[in-house]
PDB file of N, CA and C in Angstrom:
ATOM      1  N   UNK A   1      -5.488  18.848 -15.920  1.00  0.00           N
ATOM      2  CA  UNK A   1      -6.280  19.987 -16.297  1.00  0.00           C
ATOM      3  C   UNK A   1      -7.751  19.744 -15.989  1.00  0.00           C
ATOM      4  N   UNK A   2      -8.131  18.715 -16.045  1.00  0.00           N
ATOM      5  CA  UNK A   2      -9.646  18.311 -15.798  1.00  0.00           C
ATOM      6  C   UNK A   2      -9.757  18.393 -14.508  1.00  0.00           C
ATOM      7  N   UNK A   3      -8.735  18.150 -13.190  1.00  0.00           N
ATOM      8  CA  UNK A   3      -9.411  17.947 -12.153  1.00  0.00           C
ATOM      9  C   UNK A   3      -9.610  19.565 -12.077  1.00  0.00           C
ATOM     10  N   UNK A   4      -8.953  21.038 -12.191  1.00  0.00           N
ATOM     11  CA  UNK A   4      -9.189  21.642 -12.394  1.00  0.00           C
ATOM     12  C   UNK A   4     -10.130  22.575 -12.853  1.00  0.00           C
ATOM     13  N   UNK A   5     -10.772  21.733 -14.048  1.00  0.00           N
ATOM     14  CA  UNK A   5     -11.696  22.074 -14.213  1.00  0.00           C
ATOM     15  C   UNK A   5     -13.214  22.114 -13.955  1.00  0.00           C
ATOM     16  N   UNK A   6     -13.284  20.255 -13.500  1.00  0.00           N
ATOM     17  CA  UNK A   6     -13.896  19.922 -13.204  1.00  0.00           C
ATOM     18  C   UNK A   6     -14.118  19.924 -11.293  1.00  0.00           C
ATOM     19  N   UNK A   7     -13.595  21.193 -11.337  1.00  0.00           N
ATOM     20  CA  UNK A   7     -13.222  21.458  -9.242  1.00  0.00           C
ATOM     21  C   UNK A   7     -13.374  19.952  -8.273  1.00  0.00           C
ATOM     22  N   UNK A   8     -13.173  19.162  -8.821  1.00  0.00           N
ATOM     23  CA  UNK A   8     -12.938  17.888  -8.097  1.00  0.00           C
ATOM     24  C   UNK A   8     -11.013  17.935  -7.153  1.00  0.00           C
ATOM     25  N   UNK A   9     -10.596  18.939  -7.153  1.00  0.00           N
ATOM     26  CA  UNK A   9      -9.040  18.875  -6.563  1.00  0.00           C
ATOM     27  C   UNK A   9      -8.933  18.016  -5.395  1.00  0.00           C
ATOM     28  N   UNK A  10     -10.013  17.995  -4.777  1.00  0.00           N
ATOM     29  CA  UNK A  10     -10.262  17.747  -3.261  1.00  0.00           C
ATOM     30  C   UNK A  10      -9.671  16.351  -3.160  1.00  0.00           C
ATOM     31  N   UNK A  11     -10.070  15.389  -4.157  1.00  0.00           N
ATOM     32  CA  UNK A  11     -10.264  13.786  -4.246  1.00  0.00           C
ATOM     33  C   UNK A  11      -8.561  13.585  -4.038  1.00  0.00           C
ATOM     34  N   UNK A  12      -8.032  14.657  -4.735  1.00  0.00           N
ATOM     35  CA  UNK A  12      -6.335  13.958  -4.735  1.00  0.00           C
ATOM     36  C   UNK A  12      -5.499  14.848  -3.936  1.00  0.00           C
ATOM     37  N   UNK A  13      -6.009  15.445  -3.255  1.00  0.00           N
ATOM     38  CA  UNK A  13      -5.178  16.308  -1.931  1.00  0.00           C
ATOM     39  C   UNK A  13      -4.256  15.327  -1.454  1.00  0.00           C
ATOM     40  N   UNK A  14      -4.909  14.020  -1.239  1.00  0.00           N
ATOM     41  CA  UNK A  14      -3.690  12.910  -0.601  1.00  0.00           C
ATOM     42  C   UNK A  14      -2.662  12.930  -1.095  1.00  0.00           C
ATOM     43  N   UNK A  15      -2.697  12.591  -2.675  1.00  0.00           N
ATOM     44  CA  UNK A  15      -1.627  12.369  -3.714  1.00  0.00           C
ATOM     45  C   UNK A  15      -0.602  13.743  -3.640  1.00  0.00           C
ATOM     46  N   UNK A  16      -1.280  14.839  -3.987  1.00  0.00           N
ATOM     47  CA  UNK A  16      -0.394  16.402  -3.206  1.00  0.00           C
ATOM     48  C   UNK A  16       0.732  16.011  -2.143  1.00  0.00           C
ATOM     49  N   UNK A  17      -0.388  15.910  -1.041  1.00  0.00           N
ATOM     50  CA  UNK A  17       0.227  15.665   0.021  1.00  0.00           C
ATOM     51  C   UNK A  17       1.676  14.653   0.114  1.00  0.00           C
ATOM     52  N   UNK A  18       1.132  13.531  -0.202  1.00  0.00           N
ATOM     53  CA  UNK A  18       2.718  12.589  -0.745  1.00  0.00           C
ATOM     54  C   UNK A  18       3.598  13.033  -1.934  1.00  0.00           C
ATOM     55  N   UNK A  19       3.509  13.889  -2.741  1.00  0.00           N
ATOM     56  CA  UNK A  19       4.278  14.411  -3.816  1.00  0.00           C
ATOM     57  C   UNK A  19       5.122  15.544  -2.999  1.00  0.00           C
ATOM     58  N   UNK A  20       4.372  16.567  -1.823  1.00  0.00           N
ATOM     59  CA  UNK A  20       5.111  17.168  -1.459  1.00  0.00           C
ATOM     60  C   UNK A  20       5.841  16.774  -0.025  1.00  0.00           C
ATOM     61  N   UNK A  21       6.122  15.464   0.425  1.00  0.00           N
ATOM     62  CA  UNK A  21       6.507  15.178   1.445  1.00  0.00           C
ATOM     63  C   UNK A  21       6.934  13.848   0.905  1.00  0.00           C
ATOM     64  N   UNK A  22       7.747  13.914  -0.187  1.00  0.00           N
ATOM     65  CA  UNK A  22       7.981  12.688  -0.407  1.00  0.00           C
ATOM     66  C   UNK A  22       9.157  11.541   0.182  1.00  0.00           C
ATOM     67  N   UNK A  23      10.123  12.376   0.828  1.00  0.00           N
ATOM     68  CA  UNK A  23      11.307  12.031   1.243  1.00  0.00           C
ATOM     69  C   UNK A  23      10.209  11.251   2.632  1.00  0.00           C
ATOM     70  N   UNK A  24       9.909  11.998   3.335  1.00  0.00           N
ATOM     71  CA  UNK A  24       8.922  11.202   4.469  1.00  0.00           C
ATOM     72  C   UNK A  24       8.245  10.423   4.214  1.00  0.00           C
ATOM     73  N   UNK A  25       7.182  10.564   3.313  1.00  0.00           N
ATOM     74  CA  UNK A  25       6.846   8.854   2.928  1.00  0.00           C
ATOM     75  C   UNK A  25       8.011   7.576   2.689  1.00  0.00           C
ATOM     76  N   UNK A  26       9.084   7.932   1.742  1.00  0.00           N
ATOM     77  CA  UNK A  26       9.679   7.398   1.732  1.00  0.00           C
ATOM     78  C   UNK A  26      10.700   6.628   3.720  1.00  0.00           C
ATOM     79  N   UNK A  27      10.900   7.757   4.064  1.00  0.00           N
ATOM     80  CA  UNK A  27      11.045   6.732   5.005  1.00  0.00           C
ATOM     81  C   UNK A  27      10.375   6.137   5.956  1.00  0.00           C
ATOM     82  N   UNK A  28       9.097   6.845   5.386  1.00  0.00           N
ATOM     83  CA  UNK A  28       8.331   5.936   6.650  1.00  0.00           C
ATOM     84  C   UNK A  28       7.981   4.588   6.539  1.00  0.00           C
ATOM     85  N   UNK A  29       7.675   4.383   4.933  1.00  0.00           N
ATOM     86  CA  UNK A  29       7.573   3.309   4.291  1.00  0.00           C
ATOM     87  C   UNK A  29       8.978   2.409   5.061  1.00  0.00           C
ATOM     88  N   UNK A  30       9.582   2.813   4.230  1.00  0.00           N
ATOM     89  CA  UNK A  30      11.135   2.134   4.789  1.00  0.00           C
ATOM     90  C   UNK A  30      11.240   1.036   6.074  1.00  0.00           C
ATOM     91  N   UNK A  31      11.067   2.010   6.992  1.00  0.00           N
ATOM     92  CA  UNK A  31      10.559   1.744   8.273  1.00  0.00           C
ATOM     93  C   UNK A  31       9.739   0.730   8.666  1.00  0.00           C
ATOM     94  N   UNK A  32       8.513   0.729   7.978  1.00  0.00           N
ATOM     95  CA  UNK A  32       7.445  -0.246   8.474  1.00  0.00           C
ATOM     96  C   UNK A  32       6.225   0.383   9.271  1.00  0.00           C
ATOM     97  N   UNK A  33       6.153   1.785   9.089  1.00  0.00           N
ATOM     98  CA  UNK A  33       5.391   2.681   9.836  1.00  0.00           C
ATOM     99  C   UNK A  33       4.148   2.626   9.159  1.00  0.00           C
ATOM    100  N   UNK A  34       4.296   2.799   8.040  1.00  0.00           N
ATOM    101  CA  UNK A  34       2.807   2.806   7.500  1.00  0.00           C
ATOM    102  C   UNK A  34       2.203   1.235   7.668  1.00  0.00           C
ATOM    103  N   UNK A  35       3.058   0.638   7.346  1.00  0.00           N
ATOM    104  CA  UNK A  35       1.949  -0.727   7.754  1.00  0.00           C
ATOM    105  C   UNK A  35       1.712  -0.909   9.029  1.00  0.00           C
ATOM    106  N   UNK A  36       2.681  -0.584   9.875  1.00  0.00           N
ATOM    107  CA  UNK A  36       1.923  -0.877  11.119  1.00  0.00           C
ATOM    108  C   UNK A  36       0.526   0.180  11.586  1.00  0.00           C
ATOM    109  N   UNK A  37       1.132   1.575  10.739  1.00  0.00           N
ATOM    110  CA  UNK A  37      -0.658   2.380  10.721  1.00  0.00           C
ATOM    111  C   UNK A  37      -1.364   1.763  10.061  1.00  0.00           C
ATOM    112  N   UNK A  38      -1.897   0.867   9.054  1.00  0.00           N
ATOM    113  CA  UNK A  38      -2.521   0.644   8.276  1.00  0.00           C
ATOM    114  C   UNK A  38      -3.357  -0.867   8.800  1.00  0.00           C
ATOM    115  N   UNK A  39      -2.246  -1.718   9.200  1.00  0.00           N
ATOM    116  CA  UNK A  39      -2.614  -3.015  10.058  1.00  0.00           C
ATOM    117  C   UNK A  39      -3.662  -2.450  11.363  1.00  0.00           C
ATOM    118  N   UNK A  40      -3.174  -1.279  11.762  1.00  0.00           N
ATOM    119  CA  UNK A  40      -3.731  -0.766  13.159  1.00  0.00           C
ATOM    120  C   UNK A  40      -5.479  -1.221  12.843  1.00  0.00           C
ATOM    121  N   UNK A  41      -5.689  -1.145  11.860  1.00  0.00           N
ATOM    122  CA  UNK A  41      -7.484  -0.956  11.330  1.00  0.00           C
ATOM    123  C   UNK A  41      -7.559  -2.445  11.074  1.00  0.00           C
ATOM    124  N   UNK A  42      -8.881  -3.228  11.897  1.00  0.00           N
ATOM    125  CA  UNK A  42      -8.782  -4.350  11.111  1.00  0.00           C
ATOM    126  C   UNK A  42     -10.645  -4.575  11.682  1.00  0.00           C
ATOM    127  N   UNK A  43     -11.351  -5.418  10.662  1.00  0.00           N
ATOM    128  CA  UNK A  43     -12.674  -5.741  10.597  1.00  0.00           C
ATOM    129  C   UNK A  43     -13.262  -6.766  11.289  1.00  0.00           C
ATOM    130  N   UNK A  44     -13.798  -6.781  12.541  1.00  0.00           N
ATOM    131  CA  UNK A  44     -14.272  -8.035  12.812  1.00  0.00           C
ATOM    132  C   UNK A  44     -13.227  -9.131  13.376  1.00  0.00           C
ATOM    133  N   UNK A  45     -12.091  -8.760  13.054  1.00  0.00           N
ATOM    134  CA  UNK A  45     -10.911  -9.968  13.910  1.00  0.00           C
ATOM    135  C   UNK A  45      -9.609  -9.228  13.125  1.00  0.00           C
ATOM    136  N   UNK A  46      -8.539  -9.172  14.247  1.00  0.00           N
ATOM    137  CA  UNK A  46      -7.246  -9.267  14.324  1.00  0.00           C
ATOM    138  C   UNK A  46      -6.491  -9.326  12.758  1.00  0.00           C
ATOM    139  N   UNK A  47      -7.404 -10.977  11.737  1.00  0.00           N
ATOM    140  CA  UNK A  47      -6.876 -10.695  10.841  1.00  0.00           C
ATOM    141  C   UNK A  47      -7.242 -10.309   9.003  1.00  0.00           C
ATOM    142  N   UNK A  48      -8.540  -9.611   9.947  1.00  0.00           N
ATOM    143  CA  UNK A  48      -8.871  -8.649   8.725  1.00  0.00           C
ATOM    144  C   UNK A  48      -8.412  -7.513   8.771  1.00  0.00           C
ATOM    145  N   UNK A  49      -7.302  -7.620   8.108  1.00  0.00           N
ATOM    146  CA  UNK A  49      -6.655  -6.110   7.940  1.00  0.00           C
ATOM    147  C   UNK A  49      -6.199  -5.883   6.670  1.00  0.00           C
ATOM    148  N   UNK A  50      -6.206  -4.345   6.163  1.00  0.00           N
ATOM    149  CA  UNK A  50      -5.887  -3.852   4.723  1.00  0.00           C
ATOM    150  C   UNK A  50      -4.862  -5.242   4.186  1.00  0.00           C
ATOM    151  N   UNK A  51      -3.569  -4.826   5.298  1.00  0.00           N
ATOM    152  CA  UNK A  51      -2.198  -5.584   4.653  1.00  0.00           C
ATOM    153  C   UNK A  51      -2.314  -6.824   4.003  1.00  0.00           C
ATOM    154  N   UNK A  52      -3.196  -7.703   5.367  1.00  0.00           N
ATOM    155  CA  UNK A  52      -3.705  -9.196   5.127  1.00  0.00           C
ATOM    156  C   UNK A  52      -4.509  -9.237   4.084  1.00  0.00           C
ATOM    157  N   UNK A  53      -5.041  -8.474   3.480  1.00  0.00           N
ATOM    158  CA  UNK A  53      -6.314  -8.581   2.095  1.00  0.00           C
ATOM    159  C   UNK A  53      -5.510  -8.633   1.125  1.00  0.00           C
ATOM    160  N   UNK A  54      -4.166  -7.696   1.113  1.00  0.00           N
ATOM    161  CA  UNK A  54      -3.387  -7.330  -0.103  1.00  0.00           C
ATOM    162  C   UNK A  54      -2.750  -8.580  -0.603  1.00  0.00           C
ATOM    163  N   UNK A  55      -2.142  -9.363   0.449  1.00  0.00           N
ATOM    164  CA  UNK A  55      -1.265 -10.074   1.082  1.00  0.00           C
ATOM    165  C   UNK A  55      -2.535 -11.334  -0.352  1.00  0.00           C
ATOM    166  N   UNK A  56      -3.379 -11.809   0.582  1.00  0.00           N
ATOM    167  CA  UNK A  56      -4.088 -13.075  -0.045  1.00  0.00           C
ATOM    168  C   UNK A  56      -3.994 -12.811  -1.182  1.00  0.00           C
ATOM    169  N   UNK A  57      -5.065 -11.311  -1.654  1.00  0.00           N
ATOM    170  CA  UNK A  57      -5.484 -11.242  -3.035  1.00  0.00           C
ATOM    171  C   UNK A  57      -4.685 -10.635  -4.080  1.00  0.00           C
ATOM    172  N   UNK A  58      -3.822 -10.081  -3.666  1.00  0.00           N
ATOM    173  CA  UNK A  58      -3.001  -9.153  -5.052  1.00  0.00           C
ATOM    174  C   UNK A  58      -1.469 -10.550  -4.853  1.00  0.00           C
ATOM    175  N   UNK A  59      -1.052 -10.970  -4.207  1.00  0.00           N
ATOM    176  CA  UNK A  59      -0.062 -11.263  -3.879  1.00  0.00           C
ATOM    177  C   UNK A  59       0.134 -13.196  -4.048  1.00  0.00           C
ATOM    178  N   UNK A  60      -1.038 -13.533  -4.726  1.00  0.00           N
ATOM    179  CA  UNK A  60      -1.146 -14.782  -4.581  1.00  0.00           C
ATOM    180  C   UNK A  60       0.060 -16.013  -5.682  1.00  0.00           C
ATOM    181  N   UNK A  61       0.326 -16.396  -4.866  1.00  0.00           N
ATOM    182  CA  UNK A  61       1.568 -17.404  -5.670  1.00  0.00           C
ATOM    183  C   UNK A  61       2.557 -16.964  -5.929  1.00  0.00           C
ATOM    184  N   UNK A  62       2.705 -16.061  -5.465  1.00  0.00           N
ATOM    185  CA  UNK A  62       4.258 -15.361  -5.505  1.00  0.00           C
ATOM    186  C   UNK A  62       5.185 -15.743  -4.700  1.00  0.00           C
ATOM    187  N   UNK A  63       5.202 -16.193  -4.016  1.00  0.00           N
ATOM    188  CA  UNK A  63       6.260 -17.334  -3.068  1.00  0.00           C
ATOM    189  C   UNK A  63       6.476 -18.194  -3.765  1.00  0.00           C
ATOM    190  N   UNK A  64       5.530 -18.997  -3.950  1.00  0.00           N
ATOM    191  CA  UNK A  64       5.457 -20.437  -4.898  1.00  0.00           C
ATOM    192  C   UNK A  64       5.944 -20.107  -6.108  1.00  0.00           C
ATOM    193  N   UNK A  65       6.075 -18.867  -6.904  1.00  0.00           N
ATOM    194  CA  UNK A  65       7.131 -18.514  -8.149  1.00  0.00           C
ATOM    195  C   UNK A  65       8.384 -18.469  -8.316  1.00  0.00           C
ATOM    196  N   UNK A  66       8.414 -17.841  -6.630  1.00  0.00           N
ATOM    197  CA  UNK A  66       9.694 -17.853  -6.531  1.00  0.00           C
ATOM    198  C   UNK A  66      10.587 -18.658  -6.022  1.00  0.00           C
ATOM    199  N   UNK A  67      10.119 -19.829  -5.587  1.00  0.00           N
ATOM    200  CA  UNK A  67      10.496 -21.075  -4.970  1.00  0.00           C
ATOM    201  C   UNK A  67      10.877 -21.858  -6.078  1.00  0.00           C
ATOM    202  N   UNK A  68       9.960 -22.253  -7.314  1.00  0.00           N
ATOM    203  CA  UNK A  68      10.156 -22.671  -8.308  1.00  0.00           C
ATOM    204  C   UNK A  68      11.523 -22.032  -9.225  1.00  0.00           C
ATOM    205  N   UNK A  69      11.152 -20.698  -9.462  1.00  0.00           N
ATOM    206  CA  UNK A  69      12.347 -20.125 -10.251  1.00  0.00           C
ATOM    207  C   UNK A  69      13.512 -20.754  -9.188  1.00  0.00           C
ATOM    208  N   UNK A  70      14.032 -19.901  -8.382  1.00  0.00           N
ATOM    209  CA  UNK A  70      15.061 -20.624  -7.731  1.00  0.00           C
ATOM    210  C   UNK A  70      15.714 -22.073  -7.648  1.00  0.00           C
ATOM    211  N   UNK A  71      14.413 -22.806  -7.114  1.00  0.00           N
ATOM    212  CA  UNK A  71      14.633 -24.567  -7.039  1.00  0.00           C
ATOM    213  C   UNK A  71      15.331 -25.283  -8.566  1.00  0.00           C
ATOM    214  N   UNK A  72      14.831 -24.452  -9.916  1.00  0.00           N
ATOM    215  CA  UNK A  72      15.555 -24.895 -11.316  1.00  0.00           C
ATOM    216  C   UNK A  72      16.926 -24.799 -11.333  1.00  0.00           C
ATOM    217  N   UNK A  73      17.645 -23.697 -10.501  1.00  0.00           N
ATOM    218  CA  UNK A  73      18.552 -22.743 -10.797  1.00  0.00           C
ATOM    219  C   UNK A  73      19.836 -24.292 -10.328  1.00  0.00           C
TER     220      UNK A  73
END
């Protein structure tokens, strides 16, 4: 109701956009399409890219968790 009100709609047209095309996101995702659009962009070298940022910083030690969990088993 606020974005509404506050006529800001514009900011989440994206979010629209994927709510009403959701089956297509979905497979594009699937696919590997969006990352390879998304990798397409990269800063200064090859491996500054969105994916690779996500990859270091949101994603850190999560191999190594799961190596551990497993290796107990």
């Amino acid at each position: 109701m606020w974005v509404d009100i506050g006529n800001v709609k514009f900011i989440f047209l994206p979010l629209e956009w994927i709510g009403m095309n959701a089956m297509l996101v979905y497979v594009m995702a699937a696919e590997g399409i969006f990352a390879a659009f998304i990798n397409g962009w990269y800063y200064d070298d090859t491996h500054n890219t969105l994916i690779y940022w996500i990859q270091k910083h949101i994603f850190i030690g999560v191999g190594i968790q799961e190596e551990w969990a497993f290796s107990s088993m």
